[in-house]
PDB file of N, CA and C in Angstrom:
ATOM      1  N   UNK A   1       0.842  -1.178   0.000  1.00  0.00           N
ATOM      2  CA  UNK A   1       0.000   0.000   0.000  1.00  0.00           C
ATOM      3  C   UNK A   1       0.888   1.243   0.000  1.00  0.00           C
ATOM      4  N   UNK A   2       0.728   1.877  -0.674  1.00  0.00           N
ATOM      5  CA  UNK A   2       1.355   3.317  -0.759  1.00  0.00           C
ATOM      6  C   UNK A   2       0.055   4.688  -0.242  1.00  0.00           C
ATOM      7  N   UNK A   3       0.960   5.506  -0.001  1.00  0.00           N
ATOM      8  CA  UNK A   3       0.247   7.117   0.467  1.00  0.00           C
ATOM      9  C   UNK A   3       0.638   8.047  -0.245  1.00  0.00           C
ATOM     10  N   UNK A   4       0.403   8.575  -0.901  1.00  0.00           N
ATOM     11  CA  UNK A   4       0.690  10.222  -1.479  1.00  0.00           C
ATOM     12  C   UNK A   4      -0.025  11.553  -0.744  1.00  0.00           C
ATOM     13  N   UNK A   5       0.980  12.410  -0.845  1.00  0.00           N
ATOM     14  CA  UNK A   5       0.977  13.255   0.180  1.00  0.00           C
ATOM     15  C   UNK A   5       0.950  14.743  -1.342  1.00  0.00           C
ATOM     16  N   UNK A   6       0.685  15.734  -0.770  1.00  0.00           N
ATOM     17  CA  UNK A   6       0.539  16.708  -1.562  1.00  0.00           C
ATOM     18  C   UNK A   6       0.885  17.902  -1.165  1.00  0.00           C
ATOM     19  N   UNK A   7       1.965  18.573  -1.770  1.00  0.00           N
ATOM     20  CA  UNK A   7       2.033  20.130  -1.141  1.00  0.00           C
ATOM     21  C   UNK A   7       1.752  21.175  -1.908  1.00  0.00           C
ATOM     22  N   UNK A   8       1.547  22.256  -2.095  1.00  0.00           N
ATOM     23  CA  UNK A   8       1.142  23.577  -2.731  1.00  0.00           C
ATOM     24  C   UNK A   8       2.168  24.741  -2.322  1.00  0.00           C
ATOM     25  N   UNK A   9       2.740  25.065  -3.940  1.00  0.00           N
ATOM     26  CA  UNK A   9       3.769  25.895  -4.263  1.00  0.00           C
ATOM     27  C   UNK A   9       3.084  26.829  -5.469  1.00  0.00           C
ATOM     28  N   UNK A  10       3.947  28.157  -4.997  1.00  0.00           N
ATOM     29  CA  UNK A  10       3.698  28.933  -6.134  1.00  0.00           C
ATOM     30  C   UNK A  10       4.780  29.154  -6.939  1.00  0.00           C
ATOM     31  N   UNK A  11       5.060  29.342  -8.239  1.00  0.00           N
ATOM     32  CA  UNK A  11       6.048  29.894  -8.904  1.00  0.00           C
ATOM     33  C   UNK A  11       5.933  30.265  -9.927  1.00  0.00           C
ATOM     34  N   UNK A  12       7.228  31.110 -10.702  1.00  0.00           N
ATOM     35  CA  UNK A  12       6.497  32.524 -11.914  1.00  0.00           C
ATOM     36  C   UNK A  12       7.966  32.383 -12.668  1.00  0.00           C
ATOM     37  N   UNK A  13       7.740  32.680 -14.193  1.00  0.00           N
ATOM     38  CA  UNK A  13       8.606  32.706 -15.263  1.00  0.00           C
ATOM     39  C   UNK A  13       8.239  34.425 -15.611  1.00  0.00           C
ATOM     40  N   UNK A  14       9.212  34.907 -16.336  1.00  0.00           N
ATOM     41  CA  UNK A  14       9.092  35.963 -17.494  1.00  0.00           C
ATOM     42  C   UNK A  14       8.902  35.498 -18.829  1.00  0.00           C
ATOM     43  N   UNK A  15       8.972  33.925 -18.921  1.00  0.00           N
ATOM     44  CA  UNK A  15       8.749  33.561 -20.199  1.00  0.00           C
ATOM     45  C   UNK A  15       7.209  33.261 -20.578  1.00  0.00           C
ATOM     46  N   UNK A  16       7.081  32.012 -19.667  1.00  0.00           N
ATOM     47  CA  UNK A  16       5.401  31.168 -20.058  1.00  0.00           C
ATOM     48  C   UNK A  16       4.910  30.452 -18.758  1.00  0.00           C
ATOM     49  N   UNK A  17       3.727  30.105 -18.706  1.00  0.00           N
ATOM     50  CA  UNK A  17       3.250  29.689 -18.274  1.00  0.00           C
ATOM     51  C   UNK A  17       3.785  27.812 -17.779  1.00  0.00           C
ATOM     52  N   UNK A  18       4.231  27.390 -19.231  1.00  0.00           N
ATOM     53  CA  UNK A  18       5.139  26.037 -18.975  1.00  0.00           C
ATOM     54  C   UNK A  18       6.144  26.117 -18.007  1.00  0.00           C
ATOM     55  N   UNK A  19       6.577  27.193 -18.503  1.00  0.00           N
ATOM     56  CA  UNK A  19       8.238  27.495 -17.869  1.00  0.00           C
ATOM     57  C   UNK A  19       8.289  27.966 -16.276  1.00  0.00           C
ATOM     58  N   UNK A  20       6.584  28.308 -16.396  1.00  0.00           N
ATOM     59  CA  UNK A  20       6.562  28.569 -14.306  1.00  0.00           C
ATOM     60  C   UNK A  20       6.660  27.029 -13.549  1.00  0.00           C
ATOM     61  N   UNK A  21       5.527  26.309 -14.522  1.00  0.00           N
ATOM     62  CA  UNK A  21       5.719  24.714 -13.818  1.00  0.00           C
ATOM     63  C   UNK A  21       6.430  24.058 -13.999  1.00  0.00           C
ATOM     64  N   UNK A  22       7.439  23.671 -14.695  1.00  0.00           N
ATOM     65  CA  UNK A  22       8.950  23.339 -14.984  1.00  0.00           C
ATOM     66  C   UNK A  22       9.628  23.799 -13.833  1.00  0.00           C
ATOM     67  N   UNK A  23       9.313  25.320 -13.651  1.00  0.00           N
ATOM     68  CA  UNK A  23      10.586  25.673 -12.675  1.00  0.00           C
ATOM     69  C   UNK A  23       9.951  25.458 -11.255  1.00  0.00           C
ATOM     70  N   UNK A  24       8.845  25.195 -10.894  1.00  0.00           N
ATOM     71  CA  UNK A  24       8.578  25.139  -9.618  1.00  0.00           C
ATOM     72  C   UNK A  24       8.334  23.745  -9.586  1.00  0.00           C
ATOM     73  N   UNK A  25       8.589  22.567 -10.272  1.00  0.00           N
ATOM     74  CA  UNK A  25       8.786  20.974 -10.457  1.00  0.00           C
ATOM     75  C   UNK A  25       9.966  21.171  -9.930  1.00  0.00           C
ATOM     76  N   UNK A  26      10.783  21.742 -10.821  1.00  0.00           N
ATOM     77  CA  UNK A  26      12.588  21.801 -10.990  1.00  0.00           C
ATOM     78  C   UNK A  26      12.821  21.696  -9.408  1.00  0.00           C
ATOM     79  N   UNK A  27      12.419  23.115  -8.696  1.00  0.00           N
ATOM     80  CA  UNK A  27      12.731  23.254  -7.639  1.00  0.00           C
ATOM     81  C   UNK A  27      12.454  22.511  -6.530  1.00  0.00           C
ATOM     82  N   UNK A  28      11.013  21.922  -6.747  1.00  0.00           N
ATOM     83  CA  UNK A  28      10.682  20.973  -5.467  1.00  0.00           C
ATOM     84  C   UNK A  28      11.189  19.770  -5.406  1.00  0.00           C
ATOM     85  N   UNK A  29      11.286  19.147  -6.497  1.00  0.00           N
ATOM     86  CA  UNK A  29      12.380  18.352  -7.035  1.00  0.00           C
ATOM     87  C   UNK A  29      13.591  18.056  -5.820  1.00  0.00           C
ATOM     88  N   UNK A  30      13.925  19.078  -5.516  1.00  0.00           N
ATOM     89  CA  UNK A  30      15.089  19.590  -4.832  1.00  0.00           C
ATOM     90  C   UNK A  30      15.216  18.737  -3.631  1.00  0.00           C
ATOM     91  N   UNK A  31      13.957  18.797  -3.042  1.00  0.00           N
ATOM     92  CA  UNK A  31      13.743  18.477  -1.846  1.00  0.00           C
ATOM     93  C   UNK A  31      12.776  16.940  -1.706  1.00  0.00           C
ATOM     94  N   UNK A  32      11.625  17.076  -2.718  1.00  0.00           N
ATOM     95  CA  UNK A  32      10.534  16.207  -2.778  1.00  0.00           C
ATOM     96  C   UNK A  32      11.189  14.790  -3.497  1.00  0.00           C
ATOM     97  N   UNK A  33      11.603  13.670  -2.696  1.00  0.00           N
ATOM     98  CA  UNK A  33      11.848  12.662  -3.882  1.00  0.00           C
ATOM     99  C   UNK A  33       9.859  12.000  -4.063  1.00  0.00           C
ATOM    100  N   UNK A  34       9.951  11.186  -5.185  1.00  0.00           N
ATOM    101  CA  UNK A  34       8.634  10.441  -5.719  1.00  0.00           C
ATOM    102  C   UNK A  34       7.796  10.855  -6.428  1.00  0.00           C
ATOM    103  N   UNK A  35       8.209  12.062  -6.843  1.00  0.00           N
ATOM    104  CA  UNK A  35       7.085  13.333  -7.257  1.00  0.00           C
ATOM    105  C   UNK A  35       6.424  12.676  -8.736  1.00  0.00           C
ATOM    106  N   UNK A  36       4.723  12.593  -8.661  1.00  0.00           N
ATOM    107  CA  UNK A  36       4.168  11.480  -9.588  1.00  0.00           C
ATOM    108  C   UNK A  36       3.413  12.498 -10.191  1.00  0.00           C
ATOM    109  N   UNK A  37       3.235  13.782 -10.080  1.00  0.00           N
ATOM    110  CA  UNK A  37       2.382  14.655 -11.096  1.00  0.00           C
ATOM    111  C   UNK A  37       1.872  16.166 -10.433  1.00  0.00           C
ATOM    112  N   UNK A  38       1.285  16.982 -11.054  1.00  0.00           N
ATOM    113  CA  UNK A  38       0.919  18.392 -10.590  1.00  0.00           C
ATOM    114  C   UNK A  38      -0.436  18.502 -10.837  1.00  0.00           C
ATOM    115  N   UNK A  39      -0.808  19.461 -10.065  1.00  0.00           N
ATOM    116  CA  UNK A  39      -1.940  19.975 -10.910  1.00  0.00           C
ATOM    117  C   UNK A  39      -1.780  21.755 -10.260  1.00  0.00           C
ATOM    118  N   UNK A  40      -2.114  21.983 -11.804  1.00  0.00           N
ATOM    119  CA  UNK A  40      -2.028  24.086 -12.046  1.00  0.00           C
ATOM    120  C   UNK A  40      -3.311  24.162 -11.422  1.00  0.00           C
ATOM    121  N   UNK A  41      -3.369  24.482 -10.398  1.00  0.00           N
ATOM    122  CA  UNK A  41      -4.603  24.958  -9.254  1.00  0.00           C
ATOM    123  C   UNK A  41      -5.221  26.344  -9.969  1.00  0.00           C
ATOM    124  N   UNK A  42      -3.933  27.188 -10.237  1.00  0.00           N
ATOM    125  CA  UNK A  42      -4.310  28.784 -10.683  1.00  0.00           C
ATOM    126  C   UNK A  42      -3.335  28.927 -11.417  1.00  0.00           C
ATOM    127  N   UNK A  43      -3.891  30.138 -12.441  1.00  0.00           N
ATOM    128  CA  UNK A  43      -2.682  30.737 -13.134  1.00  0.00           C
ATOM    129  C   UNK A  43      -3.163  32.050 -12.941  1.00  0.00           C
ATOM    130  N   UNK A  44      -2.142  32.772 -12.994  1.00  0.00           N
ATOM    131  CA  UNK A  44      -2.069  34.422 -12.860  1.00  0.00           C
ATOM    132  C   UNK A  44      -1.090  35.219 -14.106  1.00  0.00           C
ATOM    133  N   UNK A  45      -1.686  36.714 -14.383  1.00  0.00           N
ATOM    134  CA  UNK A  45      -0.080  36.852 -15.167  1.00  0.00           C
ATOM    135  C   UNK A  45      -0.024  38.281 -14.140  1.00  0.00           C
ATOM    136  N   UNK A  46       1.382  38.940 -14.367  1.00  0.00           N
ATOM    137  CA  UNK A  46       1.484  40.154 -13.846  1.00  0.00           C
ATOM    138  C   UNK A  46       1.482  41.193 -15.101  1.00  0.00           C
ATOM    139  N   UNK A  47       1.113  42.378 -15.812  1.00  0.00           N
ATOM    140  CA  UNK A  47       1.288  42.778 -16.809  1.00  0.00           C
ATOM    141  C   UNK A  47       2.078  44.135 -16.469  1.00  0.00           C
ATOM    142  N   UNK A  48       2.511  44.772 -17.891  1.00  0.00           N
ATOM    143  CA  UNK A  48       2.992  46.362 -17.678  1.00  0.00           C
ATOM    144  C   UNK A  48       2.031  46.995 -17.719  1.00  0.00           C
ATOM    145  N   UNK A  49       2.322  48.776 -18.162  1.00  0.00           N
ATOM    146  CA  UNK A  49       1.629  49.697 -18.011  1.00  0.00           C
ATOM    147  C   UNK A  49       0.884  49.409 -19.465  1.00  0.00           C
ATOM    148  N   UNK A  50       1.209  48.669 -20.923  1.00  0.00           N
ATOM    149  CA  UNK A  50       0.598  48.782 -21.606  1.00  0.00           C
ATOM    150  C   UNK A  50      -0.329  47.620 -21.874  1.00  0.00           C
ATOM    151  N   UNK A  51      -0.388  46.613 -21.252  1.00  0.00           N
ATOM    152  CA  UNK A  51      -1.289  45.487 -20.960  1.00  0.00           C
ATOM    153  C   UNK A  51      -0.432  44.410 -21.147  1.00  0.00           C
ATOM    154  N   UNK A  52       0.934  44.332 -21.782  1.00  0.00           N
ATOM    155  CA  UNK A  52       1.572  43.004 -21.924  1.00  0.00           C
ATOM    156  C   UNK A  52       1.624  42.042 -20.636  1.00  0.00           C
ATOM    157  N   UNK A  53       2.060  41.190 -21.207  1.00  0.00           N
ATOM    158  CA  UNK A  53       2.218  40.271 -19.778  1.00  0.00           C
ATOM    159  C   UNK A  53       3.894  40.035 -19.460  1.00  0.00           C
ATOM    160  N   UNK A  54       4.222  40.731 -18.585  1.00  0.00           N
ATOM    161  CA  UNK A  54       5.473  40.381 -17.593  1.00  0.00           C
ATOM    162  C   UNK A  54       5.939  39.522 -17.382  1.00  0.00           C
ATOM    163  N   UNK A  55       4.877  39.106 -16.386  1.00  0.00           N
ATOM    164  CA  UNK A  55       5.243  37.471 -15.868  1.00  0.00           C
ATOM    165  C   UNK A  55       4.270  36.737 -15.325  1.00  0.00           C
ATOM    166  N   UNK A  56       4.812  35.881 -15.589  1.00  0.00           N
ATOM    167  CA  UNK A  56       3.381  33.959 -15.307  1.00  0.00           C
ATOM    168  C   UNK A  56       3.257  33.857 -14.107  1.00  0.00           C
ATOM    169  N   UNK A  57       2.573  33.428 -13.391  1.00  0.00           N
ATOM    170  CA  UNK A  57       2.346  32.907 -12.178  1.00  0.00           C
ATOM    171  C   UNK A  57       1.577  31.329 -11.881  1.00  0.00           C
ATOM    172  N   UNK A  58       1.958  30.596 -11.683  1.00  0.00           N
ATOM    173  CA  UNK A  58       1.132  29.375 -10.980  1.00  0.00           C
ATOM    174  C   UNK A  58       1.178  28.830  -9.930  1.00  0.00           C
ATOM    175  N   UNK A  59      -0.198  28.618  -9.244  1.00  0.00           N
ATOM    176  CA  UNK A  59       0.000  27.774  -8.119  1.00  0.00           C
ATOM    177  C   UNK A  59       0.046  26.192  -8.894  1.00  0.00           C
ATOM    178  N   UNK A  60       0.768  25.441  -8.022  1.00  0.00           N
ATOM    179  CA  UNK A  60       0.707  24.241  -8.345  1.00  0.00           C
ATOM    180  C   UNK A  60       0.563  23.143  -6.715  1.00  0.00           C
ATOM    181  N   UNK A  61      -0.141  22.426  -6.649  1.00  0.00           N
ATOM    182  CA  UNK A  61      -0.391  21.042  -5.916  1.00  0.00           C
ATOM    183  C   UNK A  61       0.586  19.960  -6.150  1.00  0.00           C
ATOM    184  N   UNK A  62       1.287  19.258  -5.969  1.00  0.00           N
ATOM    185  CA  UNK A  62       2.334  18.638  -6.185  1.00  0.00           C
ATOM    186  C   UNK A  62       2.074  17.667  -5.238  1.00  0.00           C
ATOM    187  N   UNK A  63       2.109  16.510  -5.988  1.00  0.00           N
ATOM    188  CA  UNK A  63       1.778  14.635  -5.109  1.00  0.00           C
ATOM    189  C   UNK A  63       2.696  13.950  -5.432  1.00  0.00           C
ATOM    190  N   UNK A  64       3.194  13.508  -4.376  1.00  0.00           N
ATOM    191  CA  UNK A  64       4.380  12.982  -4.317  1.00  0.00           C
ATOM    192  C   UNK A  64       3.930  11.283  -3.544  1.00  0.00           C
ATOM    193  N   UNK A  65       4.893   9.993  -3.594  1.00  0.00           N
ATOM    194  CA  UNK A  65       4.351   9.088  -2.732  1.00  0.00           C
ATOM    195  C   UNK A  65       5.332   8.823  -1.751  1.00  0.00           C
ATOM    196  N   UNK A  66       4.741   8.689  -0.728  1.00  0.00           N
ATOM    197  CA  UNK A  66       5.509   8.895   0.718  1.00  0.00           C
ATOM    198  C   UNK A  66       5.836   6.879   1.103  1.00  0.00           C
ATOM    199  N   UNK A  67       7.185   6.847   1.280  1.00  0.00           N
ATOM    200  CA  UNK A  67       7.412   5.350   1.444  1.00  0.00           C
ATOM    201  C   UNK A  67       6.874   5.218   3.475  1.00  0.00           C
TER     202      UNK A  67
END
């Protein structure tokens, strides 16, 4: 029998939206061994003064299985 456990992280690119969850995988990574999938809870962008978009934002849920 296995357990998966789940934590919630936010993280943000200047590029894309991929590239926020890549990098906040990348990072939990770090710490999280077993890590079996995500889910993008939210996305956000930050924009400039002329409406572009800056930068990405996602929350992500992250399940990992706990031995």
């Amino acid at each position: 029998m296995s357990v998966a456990k789940i934590v919630e992280l936010n993280a943000s690119s200047k590029t894309s939206m991929e590239d926020a969850v890549k990098t906040g995988l990348k990072k939990a990574g770090e710490t999280i061994k077993n890590i079996k999938g995500a889910w993008v809870n939210e996305i956000k962008v930050v924009t400039d003064d002329s409406g572009n978009v800056a930068e990405w934002r996602v929350n992500l849920r992250v399940t990992f299985v706990v031995s």
